[in-house]
N, C-alpha and C. Protein backbone atom coordinates (compact mmCIF):
# COMPACT_ATOMS: atom_id res chain seq x y z
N UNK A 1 20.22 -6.32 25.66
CA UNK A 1 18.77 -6.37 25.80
C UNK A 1 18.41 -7.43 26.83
N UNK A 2 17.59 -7.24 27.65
CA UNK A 2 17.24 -7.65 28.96
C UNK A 2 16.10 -9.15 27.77
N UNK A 3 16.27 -10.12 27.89
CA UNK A 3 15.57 -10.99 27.83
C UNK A 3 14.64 -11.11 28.53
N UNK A 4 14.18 -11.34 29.88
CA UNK A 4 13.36 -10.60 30.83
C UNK A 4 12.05 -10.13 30.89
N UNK A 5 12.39 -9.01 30.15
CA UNK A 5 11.29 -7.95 29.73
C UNK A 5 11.20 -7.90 28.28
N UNK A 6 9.45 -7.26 28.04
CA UNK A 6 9.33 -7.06 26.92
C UNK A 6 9.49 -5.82 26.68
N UNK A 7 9.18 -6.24 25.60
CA UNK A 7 9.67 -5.00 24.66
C UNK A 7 7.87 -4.21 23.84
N UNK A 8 7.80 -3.17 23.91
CA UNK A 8 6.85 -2.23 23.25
C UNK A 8 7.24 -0.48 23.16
N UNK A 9 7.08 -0.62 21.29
CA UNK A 9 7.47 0.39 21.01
C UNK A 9 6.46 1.70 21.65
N UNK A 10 6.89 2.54 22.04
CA UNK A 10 6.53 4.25 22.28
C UNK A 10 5.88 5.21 20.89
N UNK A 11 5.44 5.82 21.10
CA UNK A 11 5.21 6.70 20.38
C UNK A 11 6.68 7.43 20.10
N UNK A 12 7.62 7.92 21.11
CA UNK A 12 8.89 8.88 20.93
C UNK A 12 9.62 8.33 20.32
N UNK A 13 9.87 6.96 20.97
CA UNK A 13 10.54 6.27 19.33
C UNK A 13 10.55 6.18 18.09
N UNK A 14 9.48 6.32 18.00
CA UNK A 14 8.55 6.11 15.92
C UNK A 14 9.44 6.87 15.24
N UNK A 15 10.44 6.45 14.28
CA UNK A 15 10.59 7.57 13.38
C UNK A 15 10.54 7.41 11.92
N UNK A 16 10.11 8.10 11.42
CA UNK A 16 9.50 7.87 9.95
C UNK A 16 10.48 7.24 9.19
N UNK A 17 9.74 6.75 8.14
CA UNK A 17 10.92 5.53 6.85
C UNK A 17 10.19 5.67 5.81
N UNK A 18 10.79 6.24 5.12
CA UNK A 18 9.85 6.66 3.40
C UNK A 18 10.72 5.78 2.86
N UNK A 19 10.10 4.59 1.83
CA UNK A 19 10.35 3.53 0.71
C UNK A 19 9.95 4.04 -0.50
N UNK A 20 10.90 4.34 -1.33
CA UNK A 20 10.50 4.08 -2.81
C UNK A 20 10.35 2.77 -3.12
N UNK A 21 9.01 2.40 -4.26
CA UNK A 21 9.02 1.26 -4.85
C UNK A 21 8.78 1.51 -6.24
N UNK A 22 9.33 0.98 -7.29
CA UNK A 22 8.60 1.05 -8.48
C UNK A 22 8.08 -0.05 -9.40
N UNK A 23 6.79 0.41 -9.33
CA UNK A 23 5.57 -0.36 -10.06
C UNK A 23 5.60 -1.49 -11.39
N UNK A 24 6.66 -0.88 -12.04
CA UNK A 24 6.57 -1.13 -13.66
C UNK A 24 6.57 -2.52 -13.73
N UNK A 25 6.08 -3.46 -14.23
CA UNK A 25 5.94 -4.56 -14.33
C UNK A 25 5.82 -5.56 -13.45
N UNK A 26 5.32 -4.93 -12.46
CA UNK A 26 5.20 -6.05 -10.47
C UNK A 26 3.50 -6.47 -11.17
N UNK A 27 3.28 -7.81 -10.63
CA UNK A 27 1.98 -7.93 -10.05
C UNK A 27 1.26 -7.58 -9.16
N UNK A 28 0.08 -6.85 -9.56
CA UNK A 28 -0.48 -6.49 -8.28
C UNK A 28 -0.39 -6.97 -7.08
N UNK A 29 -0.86 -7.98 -6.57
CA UNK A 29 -0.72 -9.06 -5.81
C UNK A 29 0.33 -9.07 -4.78
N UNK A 30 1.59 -9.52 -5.89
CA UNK A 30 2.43 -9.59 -4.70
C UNK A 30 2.98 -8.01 -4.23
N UNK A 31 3.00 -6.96 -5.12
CA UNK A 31 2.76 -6.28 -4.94
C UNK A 31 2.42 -5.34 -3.77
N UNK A 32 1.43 -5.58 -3.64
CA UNK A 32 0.51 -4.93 -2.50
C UNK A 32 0.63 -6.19 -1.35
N UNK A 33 1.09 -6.97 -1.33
CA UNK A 33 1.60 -8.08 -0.17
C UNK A 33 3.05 -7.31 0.42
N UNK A 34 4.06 -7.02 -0.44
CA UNK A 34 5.10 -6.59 -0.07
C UNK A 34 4.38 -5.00 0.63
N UNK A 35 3.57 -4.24 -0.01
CA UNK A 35 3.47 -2.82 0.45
C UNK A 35 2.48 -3.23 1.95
N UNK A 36 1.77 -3.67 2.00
CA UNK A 36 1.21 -3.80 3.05
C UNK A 36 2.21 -4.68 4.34
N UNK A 37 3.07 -5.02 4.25
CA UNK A 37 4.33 -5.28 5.30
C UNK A 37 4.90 -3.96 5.23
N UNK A 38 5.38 -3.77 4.62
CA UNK A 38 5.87 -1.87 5.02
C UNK A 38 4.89 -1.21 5.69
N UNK A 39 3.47 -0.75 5.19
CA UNK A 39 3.18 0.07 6.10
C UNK A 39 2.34 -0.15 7.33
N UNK A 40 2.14 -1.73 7.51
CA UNK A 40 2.28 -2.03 8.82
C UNK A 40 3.09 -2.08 9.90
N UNK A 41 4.39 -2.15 9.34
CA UNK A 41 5.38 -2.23 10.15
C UNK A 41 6.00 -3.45 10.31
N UNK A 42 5.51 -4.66 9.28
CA UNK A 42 5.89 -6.20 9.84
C UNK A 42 7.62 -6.44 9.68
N UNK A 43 8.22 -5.22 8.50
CA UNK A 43 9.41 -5.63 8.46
C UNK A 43 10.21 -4.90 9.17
N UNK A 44 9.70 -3.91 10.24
CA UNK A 44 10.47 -3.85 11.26
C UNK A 44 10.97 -4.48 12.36
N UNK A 45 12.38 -4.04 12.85
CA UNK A 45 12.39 -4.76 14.08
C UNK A 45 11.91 -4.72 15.28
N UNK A 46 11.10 -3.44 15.33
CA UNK A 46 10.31 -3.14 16.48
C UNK A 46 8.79 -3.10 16.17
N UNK A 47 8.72 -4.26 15.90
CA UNK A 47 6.73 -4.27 15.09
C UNK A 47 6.54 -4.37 16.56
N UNK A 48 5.88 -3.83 16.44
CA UNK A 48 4.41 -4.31 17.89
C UNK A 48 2.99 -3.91 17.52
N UNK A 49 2.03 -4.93 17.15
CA UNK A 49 1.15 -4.59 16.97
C UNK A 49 -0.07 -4.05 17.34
N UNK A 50 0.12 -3.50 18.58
CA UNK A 50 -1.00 -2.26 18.85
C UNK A 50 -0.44 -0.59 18.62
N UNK A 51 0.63 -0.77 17.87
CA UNK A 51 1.27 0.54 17.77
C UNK A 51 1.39 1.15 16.42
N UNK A 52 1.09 1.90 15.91
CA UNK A 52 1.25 2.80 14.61
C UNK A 52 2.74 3.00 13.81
N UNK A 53 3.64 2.33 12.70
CA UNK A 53 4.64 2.97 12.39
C UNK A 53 4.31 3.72 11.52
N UNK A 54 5.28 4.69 11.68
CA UNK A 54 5.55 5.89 10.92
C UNK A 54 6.12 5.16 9.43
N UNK A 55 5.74 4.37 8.56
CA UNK A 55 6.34 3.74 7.48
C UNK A 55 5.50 4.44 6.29
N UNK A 56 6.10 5.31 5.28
CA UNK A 56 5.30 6.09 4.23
C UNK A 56 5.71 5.18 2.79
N UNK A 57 5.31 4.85 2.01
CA UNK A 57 5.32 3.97 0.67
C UNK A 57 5.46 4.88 -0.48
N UNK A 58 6.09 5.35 -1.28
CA UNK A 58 5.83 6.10 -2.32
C UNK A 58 5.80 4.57 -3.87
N UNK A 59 4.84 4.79 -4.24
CA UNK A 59 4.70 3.99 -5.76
C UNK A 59 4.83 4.53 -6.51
N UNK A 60 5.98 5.07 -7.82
CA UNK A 60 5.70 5.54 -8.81
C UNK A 60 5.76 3.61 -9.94
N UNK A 61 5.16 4.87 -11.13
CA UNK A 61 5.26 3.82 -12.17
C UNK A 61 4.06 3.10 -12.31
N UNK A 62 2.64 3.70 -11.86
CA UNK A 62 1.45 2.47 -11.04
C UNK A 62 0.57 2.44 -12.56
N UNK A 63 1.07 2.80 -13.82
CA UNK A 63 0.24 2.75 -14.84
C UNK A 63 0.79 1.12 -15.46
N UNK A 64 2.27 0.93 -14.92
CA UNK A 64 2.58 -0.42 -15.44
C UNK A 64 2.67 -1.66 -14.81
N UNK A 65 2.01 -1.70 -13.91
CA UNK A 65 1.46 -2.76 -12.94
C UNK A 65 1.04 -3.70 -13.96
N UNK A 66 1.08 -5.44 -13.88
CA UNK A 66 0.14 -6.19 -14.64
C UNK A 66 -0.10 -7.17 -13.50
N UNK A 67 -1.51 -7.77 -14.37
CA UNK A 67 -2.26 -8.80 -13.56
C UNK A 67 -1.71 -10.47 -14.16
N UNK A 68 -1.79 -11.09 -13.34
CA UNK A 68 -2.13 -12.50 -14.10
C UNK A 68 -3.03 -13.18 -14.85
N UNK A 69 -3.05 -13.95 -15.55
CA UNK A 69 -3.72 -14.72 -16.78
C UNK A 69 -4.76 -13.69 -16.91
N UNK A 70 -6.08 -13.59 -16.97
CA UNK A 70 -6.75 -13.08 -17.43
C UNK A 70 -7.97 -12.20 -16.53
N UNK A 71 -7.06 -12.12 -15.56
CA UNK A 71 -7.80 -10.96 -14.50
C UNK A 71 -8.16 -9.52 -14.75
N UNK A 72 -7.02 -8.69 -15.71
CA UNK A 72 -7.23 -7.89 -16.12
C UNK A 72 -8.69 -7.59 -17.24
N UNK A 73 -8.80 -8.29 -17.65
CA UNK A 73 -10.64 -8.48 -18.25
C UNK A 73 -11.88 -9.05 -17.56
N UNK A 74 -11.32 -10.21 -16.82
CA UNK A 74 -12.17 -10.88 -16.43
C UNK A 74 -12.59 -10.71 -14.71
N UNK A 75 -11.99 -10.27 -13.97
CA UNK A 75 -11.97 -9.98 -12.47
C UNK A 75 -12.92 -8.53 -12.54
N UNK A 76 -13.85 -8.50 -11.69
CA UNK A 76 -15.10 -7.77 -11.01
C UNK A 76 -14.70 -7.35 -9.56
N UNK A 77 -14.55 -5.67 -9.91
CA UNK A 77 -15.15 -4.85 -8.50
C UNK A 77 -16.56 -5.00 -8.85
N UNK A 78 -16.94 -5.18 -7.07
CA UNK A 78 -18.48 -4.74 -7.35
C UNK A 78 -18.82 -3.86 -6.56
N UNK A 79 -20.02 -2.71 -6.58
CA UNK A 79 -19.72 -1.61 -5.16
C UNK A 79 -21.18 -1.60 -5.55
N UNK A 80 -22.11 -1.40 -4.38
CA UNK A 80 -23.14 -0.66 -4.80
C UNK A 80 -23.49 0.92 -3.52
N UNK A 81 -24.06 1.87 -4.70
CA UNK A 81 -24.19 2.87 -4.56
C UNK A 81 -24.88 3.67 -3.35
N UNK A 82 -26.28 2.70 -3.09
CA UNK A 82 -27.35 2.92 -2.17
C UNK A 82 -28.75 3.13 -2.48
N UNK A 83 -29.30 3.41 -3.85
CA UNK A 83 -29.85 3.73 -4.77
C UNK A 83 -30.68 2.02 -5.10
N UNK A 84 -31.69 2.30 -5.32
CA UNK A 84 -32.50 0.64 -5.71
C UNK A 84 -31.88 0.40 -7.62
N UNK A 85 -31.56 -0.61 -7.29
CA UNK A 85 -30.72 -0.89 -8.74
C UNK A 85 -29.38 0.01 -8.96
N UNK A 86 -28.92 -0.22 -7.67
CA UNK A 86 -27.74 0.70 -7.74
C UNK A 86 -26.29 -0.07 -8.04
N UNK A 87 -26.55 -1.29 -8.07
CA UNK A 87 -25.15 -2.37 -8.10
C UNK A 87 -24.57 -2.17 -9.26
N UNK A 88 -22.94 -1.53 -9.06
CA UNK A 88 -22.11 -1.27 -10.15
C UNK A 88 -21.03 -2.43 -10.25
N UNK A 89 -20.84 -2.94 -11.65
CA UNK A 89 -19.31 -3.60 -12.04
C UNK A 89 -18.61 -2.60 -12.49
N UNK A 90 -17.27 -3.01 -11.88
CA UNK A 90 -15.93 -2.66 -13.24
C UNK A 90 -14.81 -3.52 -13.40
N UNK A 91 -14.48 -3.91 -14.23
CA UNK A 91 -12.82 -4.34 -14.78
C UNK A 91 -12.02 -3.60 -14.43
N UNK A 92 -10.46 -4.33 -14.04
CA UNK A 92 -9.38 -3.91 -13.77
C UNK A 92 -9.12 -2.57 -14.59
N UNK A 93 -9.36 -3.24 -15.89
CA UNK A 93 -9.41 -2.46 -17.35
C UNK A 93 -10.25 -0.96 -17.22
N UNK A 94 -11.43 -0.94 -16.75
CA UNK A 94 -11.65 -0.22 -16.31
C UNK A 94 -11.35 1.18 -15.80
N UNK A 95 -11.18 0.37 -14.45
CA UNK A 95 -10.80 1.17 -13.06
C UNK A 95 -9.14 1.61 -13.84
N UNK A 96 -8.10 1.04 -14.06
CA UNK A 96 -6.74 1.58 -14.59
C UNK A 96 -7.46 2.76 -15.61
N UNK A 97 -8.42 2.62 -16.67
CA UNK A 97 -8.28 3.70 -17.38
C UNK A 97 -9.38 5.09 -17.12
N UNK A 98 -9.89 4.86 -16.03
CA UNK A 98 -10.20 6.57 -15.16
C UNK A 98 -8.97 6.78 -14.16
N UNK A 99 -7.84 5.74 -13.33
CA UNK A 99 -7.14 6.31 -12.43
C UNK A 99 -6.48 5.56 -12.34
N UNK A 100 -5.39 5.59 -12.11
CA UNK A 100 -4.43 4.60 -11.83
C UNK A 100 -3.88 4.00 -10.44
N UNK A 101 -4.96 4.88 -9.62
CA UNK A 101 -4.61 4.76 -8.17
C UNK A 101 -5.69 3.54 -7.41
N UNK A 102 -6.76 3.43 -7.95
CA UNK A 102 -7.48 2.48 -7.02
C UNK A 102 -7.55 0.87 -7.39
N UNK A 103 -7.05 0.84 -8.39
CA UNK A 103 -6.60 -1.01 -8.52
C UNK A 103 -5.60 -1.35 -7.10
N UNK A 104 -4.42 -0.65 -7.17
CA UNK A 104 -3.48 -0.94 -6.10
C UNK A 104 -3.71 -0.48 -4.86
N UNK A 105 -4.54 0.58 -4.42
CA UNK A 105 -4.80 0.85 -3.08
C UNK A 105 -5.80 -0.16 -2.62
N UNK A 106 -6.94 -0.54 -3.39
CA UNK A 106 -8.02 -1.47 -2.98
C UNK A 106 -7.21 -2.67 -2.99
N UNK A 107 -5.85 -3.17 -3.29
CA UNK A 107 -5.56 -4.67 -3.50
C UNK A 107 -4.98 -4.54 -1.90
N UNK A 108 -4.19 -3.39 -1.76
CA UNK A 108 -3.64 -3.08 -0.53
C UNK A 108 -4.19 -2.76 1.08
N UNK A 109 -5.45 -1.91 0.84
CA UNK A 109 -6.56 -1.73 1.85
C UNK A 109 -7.03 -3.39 2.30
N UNK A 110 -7.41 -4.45 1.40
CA UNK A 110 -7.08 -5.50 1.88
C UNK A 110 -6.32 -6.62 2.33
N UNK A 111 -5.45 -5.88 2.47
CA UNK A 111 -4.76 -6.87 3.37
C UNK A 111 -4.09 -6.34 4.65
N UNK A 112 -4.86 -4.94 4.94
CA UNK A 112 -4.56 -4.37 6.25
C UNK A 112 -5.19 -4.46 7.04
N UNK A 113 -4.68 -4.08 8.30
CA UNK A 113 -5.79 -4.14 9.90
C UNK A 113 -7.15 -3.23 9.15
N UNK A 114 -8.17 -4.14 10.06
CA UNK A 114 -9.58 -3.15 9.42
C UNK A 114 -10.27 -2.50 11.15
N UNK A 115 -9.23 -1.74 11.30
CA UNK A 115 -9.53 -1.19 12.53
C UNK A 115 -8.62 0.43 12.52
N UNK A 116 -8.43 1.58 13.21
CA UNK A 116 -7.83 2.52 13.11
C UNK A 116 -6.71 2.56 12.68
N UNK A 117 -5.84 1.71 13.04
CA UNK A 117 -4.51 1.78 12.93
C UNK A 117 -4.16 1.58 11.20
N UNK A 118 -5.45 0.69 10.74
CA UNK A 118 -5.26 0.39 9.24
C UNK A 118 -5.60 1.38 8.35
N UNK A 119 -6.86 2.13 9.13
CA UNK A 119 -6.84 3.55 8.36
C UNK A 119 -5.95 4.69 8.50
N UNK A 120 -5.22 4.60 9.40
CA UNK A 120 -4.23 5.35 9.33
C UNK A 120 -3.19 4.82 8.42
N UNK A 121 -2.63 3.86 8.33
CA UNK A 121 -1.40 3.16 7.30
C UNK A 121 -1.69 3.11 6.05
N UNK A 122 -3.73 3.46 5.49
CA UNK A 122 -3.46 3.41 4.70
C UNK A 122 -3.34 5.10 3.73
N UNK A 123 -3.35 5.57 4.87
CA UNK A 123 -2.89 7.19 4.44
C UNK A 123 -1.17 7.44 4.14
N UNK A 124 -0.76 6.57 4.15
CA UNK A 124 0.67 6.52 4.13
C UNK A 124 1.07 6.45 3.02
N UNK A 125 0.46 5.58 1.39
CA UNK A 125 0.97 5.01 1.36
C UNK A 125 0.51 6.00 -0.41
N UNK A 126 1.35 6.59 -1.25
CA UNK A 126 1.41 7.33 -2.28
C UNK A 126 1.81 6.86 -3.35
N UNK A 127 0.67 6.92 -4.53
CA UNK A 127 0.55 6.04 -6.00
C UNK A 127 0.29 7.02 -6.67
N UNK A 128 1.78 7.09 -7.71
CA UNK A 128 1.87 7.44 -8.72
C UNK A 128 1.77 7.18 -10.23
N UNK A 129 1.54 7.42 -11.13
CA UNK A 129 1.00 6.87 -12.39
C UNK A 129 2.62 6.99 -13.15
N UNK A 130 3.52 7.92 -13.08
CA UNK A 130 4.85 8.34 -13.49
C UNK A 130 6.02 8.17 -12.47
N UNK A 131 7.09 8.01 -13.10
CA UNK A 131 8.04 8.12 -12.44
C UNK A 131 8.77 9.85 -11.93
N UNK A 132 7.47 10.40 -11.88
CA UNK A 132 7.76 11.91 -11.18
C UNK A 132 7.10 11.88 -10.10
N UNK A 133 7.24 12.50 -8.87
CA UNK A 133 6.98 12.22 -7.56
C UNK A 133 7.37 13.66 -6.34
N UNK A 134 6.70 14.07 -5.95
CA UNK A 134 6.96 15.16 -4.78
C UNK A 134 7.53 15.08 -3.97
N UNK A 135 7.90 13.69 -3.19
CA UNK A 135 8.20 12.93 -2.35
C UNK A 135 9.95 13.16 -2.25
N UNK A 136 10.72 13.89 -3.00
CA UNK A 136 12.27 13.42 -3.50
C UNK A 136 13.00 13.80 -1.76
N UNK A 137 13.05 14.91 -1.22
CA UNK A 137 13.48 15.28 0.05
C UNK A 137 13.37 13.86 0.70
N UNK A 138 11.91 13.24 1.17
CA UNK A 138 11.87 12.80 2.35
C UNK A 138 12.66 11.15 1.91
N UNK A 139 12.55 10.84 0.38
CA UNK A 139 12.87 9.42 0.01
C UNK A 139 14.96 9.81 -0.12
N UNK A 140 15.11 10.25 -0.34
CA UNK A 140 16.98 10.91 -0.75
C UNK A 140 17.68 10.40 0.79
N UNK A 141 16.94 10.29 1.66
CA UNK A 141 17.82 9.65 2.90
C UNK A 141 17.67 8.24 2.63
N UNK A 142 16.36 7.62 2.64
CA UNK A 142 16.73 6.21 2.18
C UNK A 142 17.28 5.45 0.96
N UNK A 143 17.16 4.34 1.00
CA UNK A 143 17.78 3.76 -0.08
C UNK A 143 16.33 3.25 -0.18
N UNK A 144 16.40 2.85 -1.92
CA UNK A 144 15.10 2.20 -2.42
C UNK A 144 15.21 0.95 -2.12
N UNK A 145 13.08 0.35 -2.01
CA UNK A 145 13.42 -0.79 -1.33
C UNK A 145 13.26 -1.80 -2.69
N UNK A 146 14.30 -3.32 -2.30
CA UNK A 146 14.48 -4.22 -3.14
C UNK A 146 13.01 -4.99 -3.19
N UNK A 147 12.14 -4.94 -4.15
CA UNK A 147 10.82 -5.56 -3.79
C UNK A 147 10.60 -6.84 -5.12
């Protein structure tokens, strides 16, 4: 490698990397710290950051996620609707018991680029409530990642 010159990845280069991770007893937190380096690309060796990796996340297990001390009761989404008196709360507690998918995508959506590239990465990135998954073809070439 030419010291010299830099280096920026191509589009023809990109080639996809599907990670299994499983959920069961991770903290959110760090959690979604480790997933958001995958599907940015930070733990590659060819990060460049004006460029898109092809990095796909599969989560099974996302019903056994836990929080620390007392976040799971006490920690507030707040969203409002648009509507006059439209400001909604919910608990972790909550939000886990209509879906099991938006505690960990919202912990994860923040801490990504908030520009295209972040909405694209965060289409990548697949939460499962079980350890059953659609995903088996594209994850069977890699090895699962140590998280």
């Amino acid at each position: 490698m030419d010291m010299n010159k830099a280096f920026f990845l191509k589009k023809e280069q990109v080639k996809p990397r599907w990670i299994l991770i499983d959920g069961a007893g991770k903290v959110v937190g760090r959690l979604a710290t480790e997933i958001a380096d995958f599907l940015s690309g930070k733990r590659e060796v060819t990060f460049t950051p004006h460029a898109a990796q092809e990095s796909y996340v599969v989560v099974i297990n996302a019903e056994k996620i836990e929080f620390t001390g007392k976040k799971f009761e006490e920690k507030e989404y707040v969203w409002y609707t648009g509507w006059r008196g439209g400001q909604k709360r919910a608990t972790p507690k909550e939000k886990m018991a209509r879906g099991h998918e938006f505690v960990l995508r919202h912990a994860v959506k923040g801490m990504l680029r908030r520009n295209k590239l972040g909405n694209a990465e965060i289409r990548h990135l697949k939460i499962y409530a079980g350890a059953e998954h659609p995903h088996q073809a594209q994850i069977g070439v890699v090895a699962r990642a140590a998280v």
